[in-house]
PDB file of N, CA and C in Angstrom:
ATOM      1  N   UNK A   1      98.164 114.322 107.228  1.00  0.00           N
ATOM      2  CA  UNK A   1      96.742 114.316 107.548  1.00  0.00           C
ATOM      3  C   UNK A   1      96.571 114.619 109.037  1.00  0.00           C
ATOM      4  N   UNK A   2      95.852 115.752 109.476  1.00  0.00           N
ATOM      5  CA  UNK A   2      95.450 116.126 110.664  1.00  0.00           C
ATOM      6  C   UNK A   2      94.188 115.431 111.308  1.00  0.00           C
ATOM      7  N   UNK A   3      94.327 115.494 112.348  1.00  0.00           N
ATOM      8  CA  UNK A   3      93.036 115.037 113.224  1.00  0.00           C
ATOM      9  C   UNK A   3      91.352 115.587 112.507  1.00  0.00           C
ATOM     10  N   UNK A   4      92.153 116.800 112.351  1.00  0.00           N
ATOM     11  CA  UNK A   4      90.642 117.815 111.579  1.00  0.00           C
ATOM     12  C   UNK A   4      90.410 116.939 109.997  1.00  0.00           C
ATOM     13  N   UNK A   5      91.437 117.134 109.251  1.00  0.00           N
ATOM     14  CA  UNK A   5      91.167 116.764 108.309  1.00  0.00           C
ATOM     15  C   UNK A   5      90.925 115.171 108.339  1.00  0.00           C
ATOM     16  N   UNK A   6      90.972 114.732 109.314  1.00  0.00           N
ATOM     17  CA  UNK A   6      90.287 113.261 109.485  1.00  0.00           C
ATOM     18  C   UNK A   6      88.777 113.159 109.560  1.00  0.00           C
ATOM     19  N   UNK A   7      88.594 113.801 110.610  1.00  0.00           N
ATOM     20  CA  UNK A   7      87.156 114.130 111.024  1.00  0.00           C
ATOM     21  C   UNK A   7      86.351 114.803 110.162  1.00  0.00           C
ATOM     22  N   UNK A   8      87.164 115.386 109.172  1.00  0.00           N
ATOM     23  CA  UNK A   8      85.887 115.922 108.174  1.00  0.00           C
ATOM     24  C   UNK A   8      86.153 115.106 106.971  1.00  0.00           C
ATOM     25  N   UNK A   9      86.763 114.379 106.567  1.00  0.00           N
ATOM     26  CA  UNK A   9      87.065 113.508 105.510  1.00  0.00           C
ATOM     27  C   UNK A   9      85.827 112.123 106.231  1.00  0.00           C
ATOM     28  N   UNK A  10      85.306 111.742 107.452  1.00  0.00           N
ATOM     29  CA  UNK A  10      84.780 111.363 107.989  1.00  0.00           C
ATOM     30  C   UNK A  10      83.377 111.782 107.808  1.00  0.00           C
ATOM     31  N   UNK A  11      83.317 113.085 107.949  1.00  0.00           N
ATOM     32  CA  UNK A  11      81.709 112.981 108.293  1.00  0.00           C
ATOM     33  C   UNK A  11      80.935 113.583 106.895  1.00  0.00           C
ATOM     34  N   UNK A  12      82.053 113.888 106.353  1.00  0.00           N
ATOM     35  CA  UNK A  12      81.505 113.819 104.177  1.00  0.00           C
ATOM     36  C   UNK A  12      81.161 112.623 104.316  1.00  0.00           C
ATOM     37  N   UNK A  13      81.368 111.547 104.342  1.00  0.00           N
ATOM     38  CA  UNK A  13      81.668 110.346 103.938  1.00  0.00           C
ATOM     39  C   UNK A  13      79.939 110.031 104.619  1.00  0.00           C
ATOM     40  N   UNK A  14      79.793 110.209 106.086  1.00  0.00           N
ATOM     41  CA  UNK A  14      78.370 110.332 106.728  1.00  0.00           C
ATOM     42  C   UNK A  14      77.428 110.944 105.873  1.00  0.00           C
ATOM     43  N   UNK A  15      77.841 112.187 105.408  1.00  0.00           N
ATOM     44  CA  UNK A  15      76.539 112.882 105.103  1.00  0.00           C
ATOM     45  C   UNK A  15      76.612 113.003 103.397  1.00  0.00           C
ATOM     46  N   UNK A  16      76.983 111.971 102.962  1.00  0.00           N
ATOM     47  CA  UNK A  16      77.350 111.510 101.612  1.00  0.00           C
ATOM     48  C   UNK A  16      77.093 110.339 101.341  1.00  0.00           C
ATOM     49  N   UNK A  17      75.896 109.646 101.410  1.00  0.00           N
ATOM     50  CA  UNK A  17      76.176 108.318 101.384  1.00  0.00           C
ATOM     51  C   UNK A  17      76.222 107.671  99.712  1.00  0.00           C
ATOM     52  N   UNK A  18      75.220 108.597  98.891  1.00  0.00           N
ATOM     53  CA  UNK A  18      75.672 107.938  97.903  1.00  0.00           C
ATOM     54  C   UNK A  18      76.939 108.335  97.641  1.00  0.00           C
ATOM     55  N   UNK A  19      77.960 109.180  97.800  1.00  0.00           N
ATOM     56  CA  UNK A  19      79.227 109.426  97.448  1.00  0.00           C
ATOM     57  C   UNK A  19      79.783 108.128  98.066  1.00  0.00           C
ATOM     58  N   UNK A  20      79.877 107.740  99.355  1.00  0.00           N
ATOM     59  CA  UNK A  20      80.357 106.772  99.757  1.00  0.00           C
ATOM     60  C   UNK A  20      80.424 105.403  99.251  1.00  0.00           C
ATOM     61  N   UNK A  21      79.009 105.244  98.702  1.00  0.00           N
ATOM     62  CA  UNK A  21      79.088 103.718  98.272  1.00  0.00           C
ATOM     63  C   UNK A  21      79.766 104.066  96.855  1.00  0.00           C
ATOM     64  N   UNK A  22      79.971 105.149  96.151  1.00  0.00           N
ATOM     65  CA  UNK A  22      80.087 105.336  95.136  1.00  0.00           C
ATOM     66  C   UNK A  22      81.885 105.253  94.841  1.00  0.00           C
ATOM     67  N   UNK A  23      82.861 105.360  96.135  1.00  0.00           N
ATOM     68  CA  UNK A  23      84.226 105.167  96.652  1.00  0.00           C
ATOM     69  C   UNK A  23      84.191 104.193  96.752  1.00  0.00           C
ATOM     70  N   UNK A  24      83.496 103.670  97.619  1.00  0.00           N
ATOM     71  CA  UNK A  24      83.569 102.141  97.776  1.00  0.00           C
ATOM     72  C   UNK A  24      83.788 101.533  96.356  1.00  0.00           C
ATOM     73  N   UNK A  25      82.710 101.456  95.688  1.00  0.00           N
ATOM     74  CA  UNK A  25      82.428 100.391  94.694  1.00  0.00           C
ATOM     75  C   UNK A  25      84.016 100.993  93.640  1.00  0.00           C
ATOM     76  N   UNK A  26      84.300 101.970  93.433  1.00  0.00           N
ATOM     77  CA  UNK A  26      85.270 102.547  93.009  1.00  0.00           C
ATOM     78  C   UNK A  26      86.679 101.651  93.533  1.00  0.00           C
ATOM     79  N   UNK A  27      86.933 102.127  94.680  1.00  0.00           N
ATOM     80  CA  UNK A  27      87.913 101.153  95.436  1.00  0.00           C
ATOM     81  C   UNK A  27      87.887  99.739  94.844  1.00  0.00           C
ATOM     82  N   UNK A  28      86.761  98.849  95.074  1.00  0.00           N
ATOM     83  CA  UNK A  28      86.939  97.292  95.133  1.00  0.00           C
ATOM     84  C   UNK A  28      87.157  97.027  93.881  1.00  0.00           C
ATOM     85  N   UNK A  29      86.141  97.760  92.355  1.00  0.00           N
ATOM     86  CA  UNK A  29      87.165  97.660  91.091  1.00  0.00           C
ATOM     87  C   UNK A  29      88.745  97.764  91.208  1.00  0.00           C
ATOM     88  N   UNK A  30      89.048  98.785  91.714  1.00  0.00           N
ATOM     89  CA  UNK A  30      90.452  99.090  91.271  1.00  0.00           C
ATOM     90  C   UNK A  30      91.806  97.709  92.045  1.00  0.00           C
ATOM     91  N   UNK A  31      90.966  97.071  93.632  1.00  0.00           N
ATOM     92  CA  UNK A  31      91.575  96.452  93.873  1.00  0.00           C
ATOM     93  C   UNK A  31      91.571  94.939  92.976  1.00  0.00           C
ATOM     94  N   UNK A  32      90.003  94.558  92.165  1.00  0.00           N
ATOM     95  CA  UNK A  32      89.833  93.556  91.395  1.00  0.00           C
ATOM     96  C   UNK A  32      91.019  93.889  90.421  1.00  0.00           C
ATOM     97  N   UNK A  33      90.964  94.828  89.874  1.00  0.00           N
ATOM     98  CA  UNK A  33      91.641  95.167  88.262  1.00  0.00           C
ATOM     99  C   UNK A  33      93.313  95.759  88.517  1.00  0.00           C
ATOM    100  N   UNK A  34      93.491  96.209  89.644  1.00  0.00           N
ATOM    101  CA  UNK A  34      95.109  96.570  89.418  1.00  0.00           C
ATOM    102  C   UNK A  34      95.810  95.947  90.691  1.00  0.00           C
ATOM    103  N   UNK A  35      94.866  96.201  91.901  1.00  0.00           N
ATOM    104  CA  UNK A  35      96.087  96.260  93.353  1.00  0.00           C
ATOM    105  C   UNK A  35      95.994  94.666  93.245  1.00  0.00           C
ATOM    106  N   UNK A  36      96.040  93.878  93.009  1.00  0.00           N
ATOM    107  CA  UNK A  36      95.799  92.259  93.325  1.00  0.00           C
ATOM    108  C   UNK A  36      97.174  91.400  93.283  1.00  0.00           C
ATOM    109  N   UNK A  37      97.304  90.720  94.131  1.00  0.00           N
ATOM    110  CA  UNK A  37      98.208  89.428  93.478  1.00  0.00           C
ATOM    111  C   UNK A  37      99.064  89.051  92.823  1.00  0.00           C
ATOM    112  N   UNK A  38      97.543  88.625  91.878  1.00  0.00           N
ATOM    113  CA  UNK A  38      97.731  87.845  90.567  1.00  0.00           C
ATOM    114  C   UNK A  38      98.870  89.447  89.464  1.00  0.00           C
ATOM    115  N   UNK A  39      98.618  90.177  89.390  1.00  0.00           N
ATOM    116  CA  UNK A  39      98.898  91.506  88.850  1.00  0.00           C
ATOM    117  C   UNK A  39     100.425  91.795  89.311  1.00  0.00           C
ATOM    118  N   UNK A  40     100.187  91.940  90.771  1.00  0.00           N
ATOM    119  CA  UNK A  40     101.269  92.245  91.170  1.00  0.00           C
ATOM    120  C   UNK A  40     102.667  91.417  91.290  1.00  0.00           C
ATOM    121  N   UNK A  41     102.397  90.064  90.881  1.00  0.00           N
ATOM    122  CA  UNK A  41     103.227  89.010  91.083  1.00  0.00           C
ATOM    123  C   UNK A  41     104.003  89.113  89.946  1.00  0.00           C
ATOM    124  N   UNK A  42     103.308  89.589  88.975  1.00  0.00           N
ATOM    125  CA  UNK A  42     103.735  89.404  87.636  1.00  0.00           C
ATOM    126  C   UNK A  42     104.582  90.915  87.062  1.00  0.00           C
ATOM    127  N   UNK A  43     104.623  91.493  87.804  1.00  0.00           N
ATOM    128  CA  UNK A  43     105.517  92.414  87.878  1.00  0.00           C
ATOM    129  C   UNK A  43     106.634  91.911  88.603  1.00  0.00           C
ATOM    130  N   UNK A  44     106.081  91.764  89.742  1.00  0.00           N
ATOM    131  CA  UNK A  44     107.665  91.291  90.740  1.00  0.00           C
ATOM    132  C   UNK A  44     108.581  90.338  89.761  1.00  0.00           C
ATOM    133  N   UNK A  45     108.092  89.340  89.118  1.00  0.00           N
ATOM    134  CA  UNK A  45     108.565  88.378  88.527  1.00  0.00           C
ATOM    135  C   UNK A  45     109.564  88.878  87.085  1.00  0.00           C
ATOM    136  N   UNK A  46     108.858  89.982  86.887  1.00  0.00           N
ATOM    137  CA  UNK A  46     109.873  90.662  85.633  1.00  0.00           C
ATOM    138  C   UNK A  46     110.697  91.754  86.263  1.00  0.00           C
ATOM    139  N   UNK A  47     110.091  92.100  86.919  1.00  0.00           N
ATOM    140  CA  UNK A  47     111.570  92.658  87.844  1.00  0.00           C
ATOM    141  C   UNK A  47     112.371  91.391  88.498  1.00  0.00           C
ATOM    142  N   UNK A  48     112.509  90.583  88.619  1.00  0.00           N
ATOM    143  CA  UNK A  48     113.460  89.400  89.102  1.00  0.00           C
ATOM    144  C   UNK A  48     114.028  89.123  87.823  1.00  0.00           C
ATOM    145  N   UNK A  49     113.458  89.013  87.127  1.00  0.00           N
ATOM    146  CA  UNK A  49     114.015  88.413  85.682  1.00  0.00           C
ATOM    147  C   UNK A  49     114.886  89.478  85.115  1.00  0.00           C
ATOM    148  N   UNK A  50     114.654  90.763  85.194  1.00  0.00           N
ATOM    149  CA  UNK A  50     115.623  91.891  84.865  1.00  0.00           C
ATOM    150  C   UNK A  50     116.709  92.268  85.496  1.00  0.00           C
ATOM    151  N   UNK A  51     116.279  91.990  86.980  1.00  0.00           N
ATOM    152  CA  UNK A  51     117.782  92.098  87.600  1.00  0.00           C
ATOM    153  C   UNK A  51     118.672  90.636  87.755  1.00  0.00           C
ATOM    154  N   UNK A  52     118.202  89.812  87.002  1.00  0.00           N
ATOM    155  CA  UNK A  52     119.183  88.538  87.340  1.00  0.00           C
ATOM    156  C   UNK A  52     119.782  88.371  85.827  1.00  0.00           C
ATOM    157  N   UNK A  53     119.667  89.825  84.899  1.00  0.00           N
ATOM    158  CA  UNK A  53     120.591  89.281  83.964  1.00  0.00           C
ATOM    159  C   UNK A  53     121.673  89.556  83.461  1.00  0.00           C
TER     160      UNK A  53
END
């Protein structure tokens, strides 16, 4: 990722606002429903259990 392609990944985001909230709200599902914790723990935990046998 370049400086440019920062700055314009940036100012979509400005002159997009319903796109933006529309990432957003996108994002915070995906962190409720997959990136979390509770989710991720429970993977780690069967990967521990698979390599300790």
């Amino acid at each position: 990722m370049s400086p440019i392609e920062i700055g314009e990944a940036i100012n979509y985001i400005l002159n997009n606002p319903k796109e933006a909230k529309k990432m957003g709200e996108n994002g915070r599902k995906m962190v409720m429903e997959k990136y979390n914790w509770d989710i991720e723990k429970k993977k780690l935990i069967g990967l521990y259990q698979e390599l300790s046998k």
